[in-house]
Protein backbone atom coordinates (compact mmCIF):
# COMPACT_ATOMS: atom_id res chain seq x y z
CA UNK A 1 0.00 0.00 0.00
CA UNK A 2 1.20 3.49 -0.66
CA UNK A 3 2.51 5.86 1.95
CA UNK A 4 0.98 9.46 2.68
CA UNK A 5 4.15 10.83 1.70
CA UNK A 6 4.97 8.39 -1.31
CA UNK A 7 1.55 10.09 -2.36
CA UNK A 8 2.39 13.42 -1.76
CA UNK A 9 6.09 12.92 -2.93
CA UNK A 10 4.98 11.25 -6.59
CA UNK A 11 5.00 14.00 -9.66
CA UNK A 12 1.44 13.15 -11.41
CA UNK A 13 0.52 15.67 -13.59
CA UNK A 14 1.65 14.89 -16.84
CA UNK A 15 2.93 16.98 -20.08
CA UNK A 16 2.98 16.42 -23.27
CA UNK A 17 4.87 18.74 -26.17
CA UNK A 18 2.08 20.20 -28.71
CA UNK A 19 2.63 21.63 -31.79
CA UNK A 20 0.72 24.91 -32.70
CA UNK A 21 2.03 26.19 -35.82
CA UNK A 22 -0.66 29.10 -35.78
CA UNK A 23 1.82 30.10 -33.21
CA UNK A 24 4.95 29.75 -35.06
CA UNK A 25 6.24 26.80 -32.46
CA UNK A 26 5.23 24.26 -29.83
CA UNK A 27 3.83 24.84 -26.15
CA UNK A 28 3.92 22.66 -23.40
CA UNK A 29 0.95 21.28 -22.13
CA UNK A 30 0.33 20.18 -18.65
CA UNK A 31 -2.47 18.35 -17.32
CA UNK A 32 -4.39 19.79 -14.59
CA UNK A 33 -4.11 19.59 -10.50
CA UNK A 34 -7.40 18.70 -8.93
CA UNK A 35 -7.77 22.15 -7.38
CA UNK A 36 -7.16 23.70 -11.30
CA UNK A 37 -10.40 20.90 -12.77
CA UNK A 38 -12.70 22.49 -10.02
CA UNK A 39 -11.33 25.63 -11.10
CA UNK A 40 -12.46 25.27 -14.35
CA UNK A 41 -15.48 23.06 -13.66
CA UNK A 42 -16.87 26.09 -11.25
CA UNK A 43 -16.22 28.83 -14.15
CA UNK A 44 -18.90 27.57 -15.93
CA UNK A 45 -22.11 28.00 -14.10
CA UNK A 46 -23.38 31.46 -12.83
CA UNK A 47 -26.04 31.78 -10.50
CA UNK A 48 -28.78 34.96 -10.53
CA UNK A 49 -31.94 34.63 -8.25
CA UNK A 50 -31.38 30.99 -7.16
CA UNK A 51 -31.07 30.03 -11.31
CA UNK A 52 -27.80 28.10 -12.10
CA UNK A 53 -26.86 28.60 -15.94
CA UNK A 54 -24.20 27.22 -17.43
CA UNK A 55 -22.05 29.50 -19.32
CA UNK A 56 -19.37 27.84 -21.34
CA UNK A 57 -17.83 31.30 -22.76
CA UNK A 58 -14.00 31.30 -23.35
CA UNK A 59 -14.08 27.33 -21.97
CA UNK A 60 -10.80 26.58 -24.57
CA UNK A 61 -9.13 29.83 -23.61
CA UNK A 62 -9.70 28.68 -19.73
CA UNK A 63 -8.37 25.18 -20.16
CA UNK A 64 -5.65 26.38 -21.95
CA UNK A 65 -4.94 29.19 -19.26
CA UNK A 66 -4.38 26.41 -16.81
CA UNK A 67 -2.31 24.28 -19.28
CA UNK A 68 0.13 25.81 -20.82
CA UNK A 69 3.35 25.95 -18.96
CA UNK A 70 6.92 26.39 -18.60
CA UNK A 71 9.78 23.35 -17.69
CA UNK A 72 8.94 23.68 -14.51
CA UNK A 73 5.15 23.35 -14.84
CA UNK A 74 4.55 26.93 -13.93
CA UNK A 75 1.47 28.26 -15.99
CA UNK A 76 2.27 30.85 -18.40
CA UNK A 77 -1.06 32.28 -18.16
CA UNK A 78 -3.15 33.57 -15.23
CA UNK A 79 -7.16 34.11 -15.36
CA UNK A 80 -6.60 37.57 -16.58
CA UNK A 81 -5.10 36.59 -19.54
CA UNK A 82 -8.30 34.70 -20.68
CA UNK A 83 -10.17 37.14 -22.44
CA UNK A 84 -7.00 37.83 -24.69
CA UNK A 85 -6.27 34.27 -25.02
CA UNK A 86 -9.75 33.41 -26.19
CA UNK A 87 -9.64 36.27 -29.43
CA UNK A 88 -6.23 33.74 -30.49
CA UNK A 89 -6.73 31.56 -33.49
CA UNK A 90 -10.21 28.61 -32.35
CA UNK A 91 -7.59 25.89 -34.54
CA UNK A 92 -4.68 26.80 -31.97
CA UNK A 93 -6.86 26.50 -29.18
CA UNK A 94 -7.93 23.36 -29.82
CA UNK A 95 -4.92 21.64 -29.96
CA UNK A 96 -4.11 22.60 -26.68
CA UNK A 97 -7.31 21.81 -25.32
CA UNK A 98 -7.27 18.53 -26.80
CA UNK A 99 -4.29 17.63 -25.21
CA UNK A 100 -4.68 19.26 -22.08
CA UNK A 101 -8.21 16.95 -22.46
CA UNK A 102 -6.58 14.03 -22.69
CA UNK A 103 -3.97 14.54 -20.25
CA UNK A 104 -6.33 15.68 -17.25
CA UNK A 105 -9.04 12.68 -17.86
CA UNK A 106 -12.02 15.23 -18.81
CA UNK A 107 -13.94 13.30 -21.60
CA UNK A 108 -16.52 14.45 -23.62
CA UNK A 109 -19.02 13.11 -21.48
CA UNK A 110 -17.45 15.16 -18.82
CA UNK A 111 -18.60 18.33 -20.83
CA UNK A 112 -22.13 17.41 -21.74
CA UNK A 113 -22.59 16.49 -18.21
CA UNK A 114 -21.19 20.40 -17.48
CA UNK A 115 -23.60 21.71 -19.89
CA UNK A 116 -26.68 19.16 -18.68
CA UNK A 117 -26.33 20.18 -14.90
């Protein structure tokens, strides 16, 4: 059985290298930290009068907000960069979100079930 600290201790997010040549170059793609999926699963309801809605505005730019990174898995972007990352090319962003996808285990199913609830 694993330890606490063999837990704690193990590195578990993944990366993966992406190429984006809308970009001129590659990016690397981390997957997300439990804290970052509720994060991003949060961002997309808003609530007015008791009414949850799901708003899935600038979903892409989010993901990839929280997945792009540097060697050292630092994030390149913060939340205020969304906005400007969502007006970048929809074909660039979705390489990175498919990867960033894949490597944090949301499925499709994972989004229609956002969208449903």
């Amino acid at each position: 059985m694993l330890t606490r600290k063999q837990i704690l201790e193990c590195a578990d997010i993944p990366t993966e290298i992406v190429k984006v040549p809308e970009w001129g170059g590659e990016v690397l793609v981390k997957g997300l930290t439990g804290a970052e999926r509720d994060w991003l699963e949060m961002s997309v309801y808003t609530e007015k009068n008791s009414d949850t809605k799901t708003n899935m505005k600038n979903f892409r730019a989010k993901l990839a907000s929280l997945s792009i990174c540097d060697e050292k898995k630092e994030r390149l972007f913060t939340e205020k960069d969304i906005e400007v990352l969502s007006g970048k090319s929809a074909i660039a962003l979705q390489r990175v979100f498919d990867v960033a996808q894949k490597l944090s285990g949301l499925t499709p199913e994972d989004a229609d079930a956002l969208v449903k609830n």
